[in-house]
C-alpha atoms as a PDB file:
ATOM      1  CA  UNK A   1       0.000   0.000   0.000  1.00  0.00           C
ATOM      2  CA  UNK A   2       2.000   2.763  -1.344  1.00  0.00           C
ATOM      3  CA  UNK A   3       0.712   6.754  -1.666  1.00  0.00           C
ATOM      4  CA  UNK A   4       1.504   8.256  -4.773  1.00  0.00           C
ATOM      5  CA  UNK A   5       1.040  11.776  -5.115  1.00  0.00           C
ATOM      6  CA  UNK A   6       1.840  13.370  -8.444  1.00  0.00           C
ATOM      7  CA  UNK A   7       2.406  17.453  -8.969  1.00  0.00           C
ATOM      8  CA  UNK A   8       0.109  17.883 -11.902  1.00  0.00           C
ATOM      9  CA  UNK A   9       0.981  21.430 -12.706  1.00  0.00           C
ATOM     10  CA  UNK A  10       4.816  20.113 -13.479  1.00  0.00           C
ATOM     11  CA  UNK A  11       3.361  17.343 -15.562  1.00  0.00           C
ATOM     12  CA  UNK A  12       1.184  19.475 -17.904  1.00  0.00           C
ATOM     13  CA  UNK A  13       4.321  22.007 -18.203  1.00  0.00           C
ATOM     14  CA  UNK A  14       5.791  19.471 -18.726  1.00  0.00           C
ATOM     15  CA  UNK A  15       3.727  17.781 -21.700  1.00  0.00           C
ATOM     16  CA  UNK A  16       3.105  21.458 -23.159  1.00  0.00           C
ATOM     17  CA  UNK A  17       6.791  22.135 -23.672  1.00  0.00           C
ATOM     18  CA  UNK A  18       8.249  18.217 -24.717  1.00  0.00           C
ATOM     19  CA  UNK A  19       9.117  17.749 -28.109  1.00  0.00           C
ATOM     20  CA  UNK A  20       6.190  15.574 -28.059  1.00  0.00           C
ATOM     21  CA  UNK A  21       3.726  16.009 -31.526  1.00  0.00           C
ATOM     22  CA  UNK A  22       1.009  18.754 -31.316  1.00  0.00           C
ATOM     23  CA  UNK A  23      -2.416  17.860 -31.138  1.00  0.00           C
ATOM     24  CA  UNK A  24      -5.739  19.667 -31.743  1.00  0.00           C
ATOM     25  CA  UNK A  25      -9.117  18.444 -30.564  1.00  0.00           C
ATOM     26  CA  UNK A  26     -11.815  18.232 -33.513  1.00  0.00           C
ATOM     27  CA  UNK A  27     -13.183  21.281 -32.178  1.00  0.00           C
ATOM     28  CA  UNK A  28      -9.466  22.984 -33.096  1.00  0.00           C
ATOM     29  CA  UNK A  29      -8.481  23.438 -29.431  1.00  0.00           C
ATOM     30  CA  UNK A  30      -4.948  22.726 -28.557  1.00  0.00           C
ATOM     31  CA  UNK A  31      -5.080  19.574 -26.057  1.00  0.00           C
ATOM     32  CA  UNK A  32      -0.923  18.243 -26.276  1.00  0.00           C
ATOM     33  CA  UNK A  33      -0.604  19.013 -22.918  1.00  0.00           C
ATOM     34  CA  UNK A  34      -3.485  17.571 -21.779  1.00  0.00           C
ATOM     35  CA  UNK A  35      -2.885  14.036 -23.964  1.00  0.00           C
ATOM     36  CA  UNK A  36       0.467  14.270 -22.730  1.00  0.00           C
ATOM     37  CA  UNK A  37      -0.781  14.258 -18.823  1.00  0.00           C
ATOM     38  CA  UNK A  38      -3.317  11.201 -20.142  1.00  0.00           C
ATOM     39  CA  UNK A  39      -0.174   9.441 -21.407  1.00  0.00           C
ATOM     40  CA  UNK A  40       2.021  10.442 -18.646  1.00  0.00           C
ATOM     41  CA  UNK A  41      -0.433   9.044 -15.768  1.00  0.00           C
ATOM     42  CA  UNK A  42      -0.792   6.014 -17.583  1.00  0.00           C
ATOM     43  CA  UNK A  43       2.304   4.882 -17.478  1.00  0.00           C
ATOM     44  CA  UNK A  44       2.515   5.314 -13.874  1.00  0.00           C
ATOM     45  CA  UNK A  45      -0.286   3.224 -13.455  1.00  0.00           C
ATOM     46  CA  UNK A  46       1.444   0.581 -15.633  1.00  0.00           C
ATOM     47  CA  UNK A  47       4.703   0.814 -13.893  1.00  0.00           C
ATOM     48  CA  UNK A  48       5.391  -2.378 -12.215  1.00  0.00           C
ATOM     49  CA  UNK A  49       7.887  -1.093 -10.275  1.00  0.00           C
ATOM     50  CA  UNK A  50       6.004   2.125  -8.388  1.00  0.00           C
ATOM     51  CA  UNK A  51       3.417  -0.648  -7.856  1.00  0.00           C
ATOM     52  CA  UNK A  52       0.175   1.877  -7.602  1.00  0.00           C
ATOM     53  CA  UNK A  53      -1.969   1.216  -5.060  1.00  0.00           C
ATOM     54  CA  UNK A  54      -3.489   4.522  -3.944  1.00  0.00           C
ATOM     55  CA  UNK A  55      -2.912   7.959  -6.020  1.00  0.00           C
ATOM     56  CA  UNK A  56      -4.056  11.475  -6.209  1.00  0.00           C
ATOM     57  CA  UNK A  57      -3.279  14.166  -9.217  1.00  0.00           C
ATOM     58  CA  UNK A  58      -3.068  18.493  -7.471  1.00  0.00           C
ATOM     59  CA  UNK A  59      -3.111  20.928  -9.810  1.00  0.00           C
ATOM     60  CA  UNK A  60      -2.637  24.838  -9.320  1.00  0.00           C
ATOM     61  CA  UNK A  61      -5.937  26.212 -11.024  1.00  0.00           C
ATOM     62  CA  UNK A  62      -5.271  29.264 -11.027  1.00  0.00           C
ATOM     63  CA  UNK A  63      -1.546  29.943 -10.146  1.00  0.00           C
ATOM     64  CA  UNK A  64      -2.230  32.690  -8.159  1.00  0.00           C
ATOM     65  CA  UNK A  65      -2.678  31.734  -4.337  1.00  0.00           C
ATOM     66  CA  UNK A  66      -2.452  33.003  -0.721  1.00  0.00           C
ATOM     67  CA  UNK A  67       1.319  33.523  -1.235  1.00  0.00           C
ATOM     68  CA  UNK A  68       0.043  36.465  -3.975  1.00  0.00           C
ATOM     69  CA  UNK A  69      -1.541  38.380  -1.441  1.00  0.00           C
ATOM     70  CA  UNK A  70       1.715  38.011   1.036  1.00  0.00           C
ATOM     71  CA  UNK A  71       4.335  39.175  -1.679  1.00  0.00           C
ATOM     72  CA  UNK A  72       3.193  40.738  -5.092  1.00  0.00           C
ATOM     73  CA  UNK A  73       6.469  39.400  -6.866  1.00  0.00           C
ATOM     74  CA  UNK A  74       5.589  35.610  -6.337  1.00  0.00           C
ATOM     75  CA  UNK A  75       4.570  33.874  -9.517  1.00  0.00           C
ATOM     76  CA  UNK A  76       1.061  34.379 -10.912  1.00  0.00           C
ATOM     77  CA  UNK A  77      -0.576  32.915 -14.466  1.00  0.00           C
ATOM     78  CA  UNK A  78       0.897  35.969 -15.979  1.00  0.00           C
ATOM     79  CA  UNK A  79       2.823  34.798 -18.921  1.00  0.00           C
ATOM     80  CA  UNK A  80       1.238  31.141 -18.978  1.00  0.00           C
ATOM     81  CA  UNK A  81       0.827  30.472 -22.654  1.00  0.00           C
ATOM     82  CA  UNK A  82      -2.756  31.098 -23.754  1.00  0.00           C
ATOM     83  CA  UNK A  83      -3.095  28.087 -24.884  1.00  0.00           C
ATOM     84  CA  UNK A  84      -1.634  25.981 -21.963  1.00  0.00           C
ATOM     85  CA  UNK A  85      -3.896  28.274 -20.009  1.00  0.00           C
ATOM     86  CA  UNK A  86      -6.817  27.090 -21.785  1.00  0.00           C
ATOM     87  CA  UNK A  87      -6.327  23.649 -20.633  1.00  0.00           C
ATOM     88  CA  UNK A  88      -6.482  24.089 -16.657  1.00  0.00           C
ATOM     89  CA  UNK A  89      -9.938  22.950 -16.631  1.00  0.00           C
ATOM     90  CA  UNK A  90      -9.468  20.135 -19.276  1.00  0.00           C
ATOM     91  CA  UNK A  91      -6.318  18.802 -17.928  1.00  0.00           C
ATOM     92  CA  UNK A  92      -8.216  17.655 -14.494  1.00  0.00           C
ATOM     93  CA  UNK A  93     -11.134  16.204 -16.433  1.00  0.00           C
ATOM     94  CA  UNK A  94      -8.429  14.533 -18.646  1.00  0.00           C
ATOM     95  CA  UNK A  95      -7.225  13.061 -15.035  1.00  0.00           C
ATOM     96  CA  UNK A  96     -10.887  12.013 -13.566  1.00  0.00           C
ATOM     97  CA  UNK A  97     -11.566  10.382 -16.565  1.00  0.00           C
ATOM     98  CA  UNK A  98      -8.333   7.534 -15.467  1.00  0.00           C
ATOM     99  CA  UNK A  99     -10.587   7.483 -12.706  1.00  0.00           C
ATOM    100  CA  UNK A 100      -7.509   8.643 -10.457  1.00  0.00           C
ATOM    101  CA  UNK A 101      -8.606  11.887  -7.530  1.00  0.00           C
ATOM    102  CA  UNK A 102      -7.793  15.218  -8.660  1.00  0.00           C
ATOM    103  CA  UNK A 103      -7.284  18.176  -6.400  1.00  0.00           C
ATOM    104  CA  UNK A 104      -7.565  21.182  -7.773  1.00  0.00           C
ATOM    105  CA  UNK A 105      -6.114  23.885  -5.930  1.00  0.00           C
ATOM    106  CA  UNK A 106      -7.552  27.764  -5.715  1.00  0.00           C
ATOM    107  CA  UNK A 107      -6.060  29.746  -2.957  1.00  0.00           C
ATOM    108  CA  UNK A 108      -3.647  26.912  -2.016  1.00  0.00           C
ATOM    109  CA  UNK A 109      -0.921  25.518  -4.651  1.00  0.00           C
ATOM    110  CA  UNK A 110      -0.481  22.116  -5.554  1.00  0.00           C
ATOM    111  CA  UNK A 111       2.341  21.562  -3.620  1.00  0.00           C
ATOM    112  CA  UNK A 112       0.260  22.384  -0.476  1.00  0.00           C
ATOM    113  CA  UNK A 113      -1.828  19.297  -0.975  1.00  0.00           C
ATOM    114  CA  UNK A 114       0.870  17.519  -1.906  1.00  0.00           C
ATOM    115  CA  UNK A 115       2.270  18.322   1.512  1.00  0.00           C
ATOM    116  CA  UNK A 116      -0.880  17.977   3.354  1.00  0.00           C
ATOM    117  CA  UNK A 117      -1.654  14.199   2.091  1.00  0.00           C
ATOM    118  CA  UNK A 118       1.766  13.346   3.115  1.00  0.00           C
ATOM    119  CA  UNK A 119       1.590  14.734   6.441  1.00  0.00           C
ATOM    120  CA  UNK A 120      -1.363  13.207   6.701  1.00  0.00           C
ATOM    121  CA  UNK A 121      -1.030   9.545   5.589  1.00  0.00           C
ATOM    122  CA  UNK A 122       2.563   8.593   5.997  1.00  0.00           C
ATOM    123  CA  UNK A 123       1.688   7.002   9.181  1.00  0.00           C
ATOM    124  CA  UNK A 124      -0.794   4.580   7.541  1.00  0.00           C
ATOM    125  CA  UNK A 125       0.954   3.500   4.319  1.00  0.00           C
ATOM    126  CA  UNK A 126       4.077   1.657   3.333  1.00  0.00           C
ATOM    127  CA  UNK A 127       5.478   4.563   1.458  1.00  0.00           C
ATOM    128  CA  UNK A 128       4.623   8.328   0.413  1.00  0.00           C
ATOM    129  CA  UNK A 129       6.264   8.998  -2.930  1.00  0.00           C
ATOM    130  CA  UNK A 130       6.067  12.691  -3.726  1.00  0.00           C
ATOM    131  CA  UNK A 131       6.313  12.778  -7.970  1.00  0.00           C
ATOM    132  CA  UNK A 132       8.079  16.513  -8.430  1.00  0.00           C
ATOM    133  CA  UNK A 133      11.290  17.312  -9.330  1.00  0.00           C
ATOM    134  CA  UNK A 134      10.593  20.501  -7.261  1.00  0.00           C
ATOM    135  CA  UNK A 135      12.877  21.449  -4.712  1.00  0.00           C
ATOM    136  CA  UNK A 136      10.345  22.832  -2.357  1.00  0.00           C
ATOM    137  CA  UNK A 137       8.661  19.590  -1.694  1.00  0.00           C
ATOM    138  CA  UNK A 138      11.889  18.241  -0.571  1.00  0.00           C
ATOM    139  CA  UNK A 139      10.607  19.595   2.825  1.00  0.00           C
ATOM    140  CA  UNK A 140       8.219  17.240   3.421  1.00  0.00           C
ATOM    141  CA  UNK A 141      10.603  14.125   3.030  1.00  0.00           C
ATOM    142  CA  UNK A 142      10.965  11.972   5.923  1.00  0.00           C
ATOM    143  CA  UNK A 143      13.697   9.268   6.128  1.00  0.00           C
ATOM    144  CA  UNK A 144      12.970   6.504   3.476  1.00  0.00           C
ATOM    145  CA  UNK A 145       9.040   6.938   4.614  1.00  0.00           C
ATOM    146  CA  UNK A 146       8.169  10.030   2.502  1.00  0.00           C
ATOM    147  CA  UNK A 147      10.231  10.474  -0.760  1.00  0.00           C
ATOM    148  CA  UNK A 148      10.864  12.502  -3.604  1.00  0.00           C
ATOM    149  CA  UNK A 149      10.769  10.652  -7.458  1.00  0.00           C
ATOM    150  CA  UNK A 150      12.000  12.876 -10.667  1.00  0.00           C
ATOM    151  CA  UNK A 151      10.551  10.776 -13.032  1.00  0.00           C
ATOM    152  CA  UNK A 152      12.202  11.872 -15.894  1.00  0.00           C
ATOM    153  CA  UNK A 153      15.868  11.660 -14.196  1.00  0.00           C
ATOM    154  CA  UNK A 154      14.534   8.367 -12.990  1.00  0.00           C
ATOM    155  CA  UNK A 155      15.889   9.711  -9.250  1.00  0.00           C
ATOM    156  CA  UNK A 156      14.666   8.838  -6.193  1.00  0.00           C
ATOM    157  CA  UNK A 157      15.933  11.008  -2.697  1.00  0.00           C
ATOM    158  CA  UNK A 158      15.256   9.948   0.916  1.00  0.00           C
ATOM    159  CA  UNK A 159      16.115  12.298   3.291  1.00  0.00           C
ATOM    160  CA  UNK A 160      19.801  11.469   2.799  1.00  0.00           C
ATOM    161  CA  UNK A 161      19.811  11.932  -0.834  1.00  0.00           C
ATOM    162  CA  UNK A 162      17.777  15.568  -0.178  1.00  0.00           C
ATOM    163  CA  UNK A 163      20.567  16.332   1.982  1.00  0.00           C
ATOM    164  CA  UNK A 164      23.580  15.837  -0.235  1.00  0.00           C
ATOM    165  CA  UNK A 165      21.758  17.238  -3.282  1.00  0.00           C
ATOM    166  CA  UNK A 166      20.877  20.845  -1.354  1.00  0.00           C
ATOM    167  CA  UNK A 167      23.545  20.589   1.529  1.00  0.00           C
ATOM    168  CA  UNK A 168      20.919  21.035   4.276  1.00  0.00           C
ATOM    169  CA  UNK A 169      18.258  18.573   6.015  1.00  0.00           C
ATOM    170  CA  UNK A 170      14.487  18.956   4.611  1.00  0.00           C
ATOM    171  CA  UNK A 171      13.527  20.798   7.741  1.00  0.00           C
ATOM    172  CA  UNK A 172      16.072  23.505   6.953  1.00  0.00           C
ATOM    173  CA  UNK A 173      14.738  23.917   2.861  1.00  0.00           C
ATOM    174  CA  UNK A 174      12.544  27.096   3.251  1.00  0.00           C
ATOM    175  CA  UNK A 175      15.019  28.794   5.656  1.00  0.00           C
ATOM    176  CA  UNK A 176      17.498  27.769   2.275  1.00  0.00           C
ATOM    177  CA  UNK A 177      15.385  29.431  -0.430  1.00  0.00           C
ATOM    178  CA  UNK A 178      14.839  32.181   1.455  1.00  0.00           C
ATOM    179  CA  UNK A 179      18.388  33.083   1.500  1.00  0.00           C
ATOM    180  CA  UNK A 180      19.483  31.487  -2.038  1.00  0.00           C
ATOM    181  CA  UNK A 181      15.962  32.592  -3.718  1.00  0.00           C
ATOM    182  CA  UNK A 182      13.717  30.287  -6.016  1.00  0.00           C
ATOM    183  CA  UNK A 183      13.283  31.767  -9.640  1.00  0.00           C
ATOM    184  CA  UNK A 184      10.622  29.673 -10.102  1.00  0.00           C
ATOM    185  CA  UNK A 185       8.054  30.961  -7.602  1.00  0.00           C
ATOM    186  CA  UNK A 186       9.714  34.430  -7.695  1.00  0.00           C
ATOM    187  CA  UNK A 187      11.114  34.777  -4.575  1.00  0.00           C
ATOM    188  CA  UNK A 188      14.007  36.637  -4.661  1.00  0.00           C
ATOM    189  CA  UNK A 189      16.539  35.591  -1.740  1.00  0.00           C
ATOM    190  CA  UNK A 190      19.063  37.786  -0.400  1.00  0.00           C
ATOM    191  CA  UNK A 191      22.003  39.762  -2.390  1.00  0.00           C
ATOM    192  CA  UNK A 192      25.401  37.890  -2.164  1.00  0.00           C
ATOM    193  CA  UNK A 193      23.665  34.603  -0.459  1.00  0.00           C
ATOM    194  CA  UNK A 194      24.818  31.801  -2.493  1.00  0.00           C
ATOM    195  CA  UNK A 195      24.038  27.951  -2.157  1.00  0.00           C
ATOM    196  CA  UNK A 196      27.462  27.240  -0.424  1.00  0.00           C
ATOM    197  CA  UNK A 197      27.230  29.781   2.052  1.00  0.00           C
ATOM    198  CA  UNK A 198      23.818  29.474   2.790  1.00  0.00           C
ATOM    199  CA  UNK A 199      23.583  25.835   3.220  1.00  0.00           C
ATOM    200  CA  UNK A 200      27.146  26.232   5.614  1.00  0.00           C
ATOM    201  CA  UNK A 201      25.307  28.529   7.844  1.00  0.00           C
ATOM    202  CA  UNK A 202      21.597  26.382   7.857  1.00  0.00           C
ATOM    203  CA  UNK A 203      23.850  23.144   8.623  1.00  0.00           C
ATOM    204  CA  UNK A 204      24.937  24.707  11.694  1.00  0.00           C
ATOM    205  CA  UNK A 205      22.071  26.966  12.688  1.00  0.00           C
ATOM    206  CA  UNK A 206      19.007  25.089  11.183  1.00  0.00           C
ATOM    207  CA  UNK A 207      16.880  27.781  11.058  1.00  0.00           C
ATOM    208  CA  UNK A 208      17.538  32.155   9.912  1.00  0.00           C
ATOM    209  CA  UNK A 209      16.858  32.902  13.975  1.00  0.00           C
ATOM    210  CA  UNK A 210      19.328  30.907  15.227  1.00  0.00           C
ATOM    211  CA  UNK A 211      21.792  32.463  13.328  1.00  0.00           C
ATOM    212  CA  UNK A 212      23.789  34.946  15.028  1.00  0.00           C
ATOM    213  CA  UNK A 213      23.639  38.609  14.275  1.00  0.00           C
ATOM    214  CA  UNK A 214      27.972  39.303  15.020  1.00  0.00           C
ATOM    215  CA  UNK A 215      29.835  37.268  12.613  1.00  0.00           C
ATOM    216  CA  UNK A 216      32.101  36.716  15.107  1.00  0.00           C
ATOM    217  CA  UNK A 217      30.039  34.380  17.316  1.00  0.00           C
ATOM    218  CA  UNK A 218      29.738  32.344  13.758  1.00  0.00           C
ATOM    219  CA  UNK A 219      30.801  28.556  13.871  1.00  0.00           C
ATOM    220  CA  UNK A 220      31.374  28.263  10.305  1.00  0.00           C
ATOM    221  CA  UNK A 221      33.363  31.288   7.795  1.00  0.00           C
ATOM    222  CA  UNK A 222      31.519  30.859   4.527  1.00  0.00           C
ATOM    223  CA  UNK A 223      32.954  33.626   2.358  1.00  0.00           C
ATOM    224  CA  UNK A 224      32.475  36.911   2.938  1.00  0.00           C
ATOM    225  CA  UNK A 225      30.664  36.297   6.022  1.00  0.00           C
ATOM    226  CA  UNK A 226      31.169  39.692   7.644  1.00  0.00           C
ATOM    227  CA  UNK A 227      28.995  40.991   4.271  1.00  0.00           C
ATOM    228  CA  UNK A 228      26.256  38.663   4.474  1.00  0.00           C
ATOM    229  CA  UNK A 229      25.814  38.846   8.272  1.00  0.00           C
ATOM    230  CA  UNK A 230      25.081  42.797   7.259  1.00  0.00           C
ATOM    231  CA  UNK A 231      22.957  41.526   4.774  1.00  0.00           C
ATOM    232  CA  UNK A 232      21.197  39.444   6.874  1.00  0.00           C
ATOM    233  CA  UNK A 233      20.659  41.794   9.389  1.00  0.00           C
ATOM    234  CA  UNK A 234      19.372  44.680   7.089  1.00  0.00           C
ATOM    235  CA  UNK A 235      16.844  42.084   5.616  1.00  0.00           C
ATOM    236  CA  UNK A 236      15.806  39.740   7.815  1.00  0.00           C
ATOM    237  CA  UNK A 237      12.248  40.563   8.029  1.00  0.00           C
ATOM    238  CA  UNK A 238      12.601  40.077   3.924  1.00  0.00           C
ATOM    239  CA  UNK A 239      14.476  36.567   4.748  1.00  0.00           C
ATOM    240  CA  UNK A 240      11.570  35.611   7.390  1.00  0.00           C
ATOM    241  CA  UNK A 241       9.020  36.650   4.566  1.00  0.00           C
ATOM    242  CA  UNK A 242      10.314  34.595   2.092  1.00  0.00           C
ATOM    243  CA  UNK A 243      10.824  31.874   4.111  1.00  0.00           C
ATOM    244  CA  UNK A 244       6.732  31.659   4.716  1.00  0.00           C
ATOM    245  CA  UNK A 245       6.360  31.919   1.177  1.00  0.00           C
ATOM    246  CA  UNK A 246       8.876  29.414   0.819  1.00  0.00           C
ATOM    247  CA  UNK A 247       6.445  26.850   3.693  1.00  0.00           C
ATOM    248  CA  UNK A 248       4.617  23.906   1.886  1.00  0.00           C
ATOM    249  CA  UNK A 249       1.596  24.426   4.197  1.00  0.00           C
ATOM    250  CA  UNK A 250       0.374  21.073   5.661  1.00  0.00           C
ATOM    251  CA  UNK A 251      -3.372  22.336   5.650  1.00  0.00           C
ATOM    252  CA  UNK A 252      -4.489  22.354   3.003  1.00  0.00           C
ATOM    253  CA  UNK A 253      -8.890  21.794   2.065  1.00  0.00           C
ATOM    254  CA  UNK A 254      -8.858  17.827   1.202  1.00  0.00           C
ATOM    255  CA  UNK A 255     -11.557  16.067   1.915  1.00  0.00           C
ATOM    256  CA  UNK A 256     -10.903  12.749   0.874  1.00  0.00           C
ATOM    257  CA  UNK A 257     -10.259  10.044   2.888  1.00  0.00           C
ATOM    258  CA  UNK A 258      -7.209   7.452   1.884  1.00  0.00           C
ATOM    259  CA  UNK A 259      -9.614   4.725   1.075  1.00  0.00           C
ATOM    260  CA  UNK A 260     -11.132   7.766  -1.186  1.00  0.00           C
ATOM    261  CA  UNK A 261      -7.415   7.819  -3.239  1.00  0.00           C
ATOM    262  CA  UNK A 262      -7.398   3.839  -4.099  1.00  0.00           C
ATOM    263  CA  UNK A 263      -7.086   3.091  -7.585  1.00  0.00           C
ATOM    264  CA  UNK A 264      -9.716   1.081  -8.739  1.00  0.00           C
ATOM    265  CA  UNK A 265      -9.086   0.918 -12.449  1.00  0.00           C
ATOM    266  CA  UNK A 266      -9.805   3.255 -15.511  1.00  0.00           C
ATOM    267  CA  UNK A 267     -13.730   3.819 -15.675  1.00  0.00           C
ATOM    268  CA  UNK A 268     -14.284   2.525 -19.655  1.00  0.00           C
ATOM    269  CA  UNK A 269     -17.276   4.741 -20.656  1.00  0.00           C
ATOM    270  CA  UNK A 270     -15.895   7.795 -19.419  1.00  0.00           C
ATOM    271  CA  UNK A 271     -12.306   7.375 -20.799  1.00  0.00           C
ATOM    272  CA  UNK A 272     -13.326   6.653 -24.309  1.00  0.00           C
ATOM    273  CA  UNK A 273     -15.687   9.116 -24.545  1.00  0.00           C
ATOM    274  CA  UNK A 274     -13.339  11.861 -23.476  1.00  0.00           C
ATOM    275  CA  UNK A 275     -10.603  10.272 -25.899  1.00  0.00           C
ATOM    276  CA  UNK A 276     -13.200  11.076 -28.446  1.00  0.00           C
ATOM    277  CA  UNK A 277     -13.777  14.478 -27.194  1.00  0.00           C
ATOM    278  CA  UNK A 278      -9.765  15.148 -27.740  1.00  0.00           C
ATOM    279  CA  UNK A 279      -9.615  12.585 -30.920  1.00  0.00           C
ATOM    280  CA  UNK A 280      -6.912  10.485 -29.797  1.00  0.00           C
ATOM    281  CA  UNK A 281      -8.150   7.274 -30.556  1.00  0.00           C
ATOM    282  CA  UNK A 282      -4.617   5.638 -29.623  1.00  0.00           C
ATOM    283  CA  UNK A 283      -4.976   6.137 -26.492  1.00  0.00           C
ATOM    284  CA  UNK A 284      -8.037   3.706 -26.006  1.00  0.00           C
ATOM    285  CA  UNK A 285      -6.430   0.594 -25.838  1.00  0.00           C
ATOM    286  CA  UNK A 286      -3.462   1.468 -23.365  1.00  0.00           C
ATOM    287  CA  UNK A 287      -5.447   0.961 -19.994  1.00  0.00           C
ATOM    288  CA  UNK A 288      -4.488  -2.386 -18.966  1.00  0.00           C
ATOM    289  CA  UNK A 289      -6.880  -1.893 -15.859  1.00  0.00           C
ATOM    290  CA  UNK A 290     -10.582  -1.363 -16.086  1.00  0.00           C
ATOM    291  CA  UNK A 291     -12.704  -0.477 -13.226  1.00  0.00           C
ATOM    292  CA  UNK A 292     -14.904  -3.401 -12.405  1.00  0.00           C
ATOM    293  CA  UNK A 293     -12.486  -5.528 -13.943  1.00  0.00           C
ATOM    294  CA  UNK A 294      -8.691  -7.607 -12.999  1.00  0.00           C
ATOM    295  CA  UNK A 295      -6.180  -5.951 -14.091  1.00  0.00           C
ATOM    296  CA  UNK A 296      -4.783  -8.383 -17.567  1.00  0.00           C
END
């Protein structure tokens, strides 16, 4: 019994930019993303070796969230391509239609449920596996119990393999990108913190409070620590803001129960008549698990 829970915003980014072929619906929309999610979720399903048991799909819907009204630089759907855009709505239909739980996230993000469900149901399965290559969910991993899988580097991190990849324990992540910065959600860290120094000083102090304000009293030098401790002390309300915007929150509005996240197989009627709604025929026969029916 194993709780897969997949960050459905990377995957359809994912699909939208892959050198994957285009693909209109008959009605002319643009749905390559979407087919790509289909096809993507699939083969997880099929995968022998993540051995699907229980699953859920979150998806940002819109961007924007909570974290917009905190700090007006963090990332918003401005710039999404209009026709990625477009397929928000479709792209969790897409999902329900594999008959696998969607969350679809408004003021929350995705990676809010993500962290939620973990927090949540570690204790009563075998194994969480977080599927995101992003760094931020690397907070919520826990020993070999909650995990992070890049599917597409085929890379798996327990909490020791977190720590050697960002040079600080889970626990210490937002404190990180609050000092380094994450381009991606448009926080902008502090001037002069890089990884190496940062991570030196969160290995020793854990957390931006427990850091000393004299360089002095500093266990560790990183370079040009007497400059970054001014840094640090000029912004650290800044530091402490983008450290909550940095927080996977772990309460997110599920409602599902676990039992409610077991895969029970693709439902047929559905799935083939939203394959004819996109007009990808192809992808018909590739469920290998109807609902109702054993798995062949």
């Amino acid at each position: 019994m194993r709780l897969h829970l997949v960050d459905g915003t990377y995957e359809l980014y994912r699909a939208h930019f892959s050198p994957r072929p285009g693909h209109s619906a008959p009605d002319g929309q643009d749905v390559k993303a979407t087919v790509g999610v289909m096809s993507s979720v699939l083969a997880l399903l099929h995968d022998k070796a993540e051995a699907v048991t229980h699953l859920a799909v979150a998806f940002d819907n819109p961007i924007r969230s909570f974290r917009n009204d905190l700090f007006a630089g963090y990332k918003s759907d401005e710039g999404v391509p209009p026709e990625l855009h477009a397929q928000f709505d479709l792209v969790e239909e897409a999902v329900r239609a594999l008959g696998v739980t969607v969350w679809s996230m408004k003021d929350h993000e995705a990676d809010d449920a993500l962290a939620t469900a973990a927090a949540r149901w570690a204790g009563k399965v075998e194994q969480v596996r977080l599927l995101t290559p992003d760094k931020d969910l690397g907070q919520c991993v826990r020993g070999k119990k909650v995990v992070q899988v890049d599917r597409r580097q085929e890379k798996e991190l327990d909490e020791d393999a977190v720590r050697a990849k960002l040079g600080v324990p889970p626990a210490s992540i937002p404190d990180l990108l609050a000092l380094v910065g994450d381009t991606a959600d448009g926080i902008p860290g502090l001037p002069g913190f890089g990884e190496k120094g940062a991570s030196a000083l969160l290995t020793a102090y854990a957390h931006l409070e427990a850091i000393p304000e004299d360089p002095s009293k500093w266990t560790v030098r990183p370079r040009g620590a007497d400059k970054l401790a001014a840094t640090l002390r000029e912004h650290r309300e800044e530091a402490l803001l983008y450290r909550k915007l940095a927080t996977v929150a772990t309460d997110a509005p599920l409602t599902e129960s676990l039992k409610d996240l077991e895969w029970a197989g693709v439902p047929r009627a559905a799935f083939e008549a939203f394959c004819d709604r996109l007009g990808v025929t192809t992808l018909k026969s590739r469920p290998k698990r109807w609902a109702g029916a054993q798995a062949i």
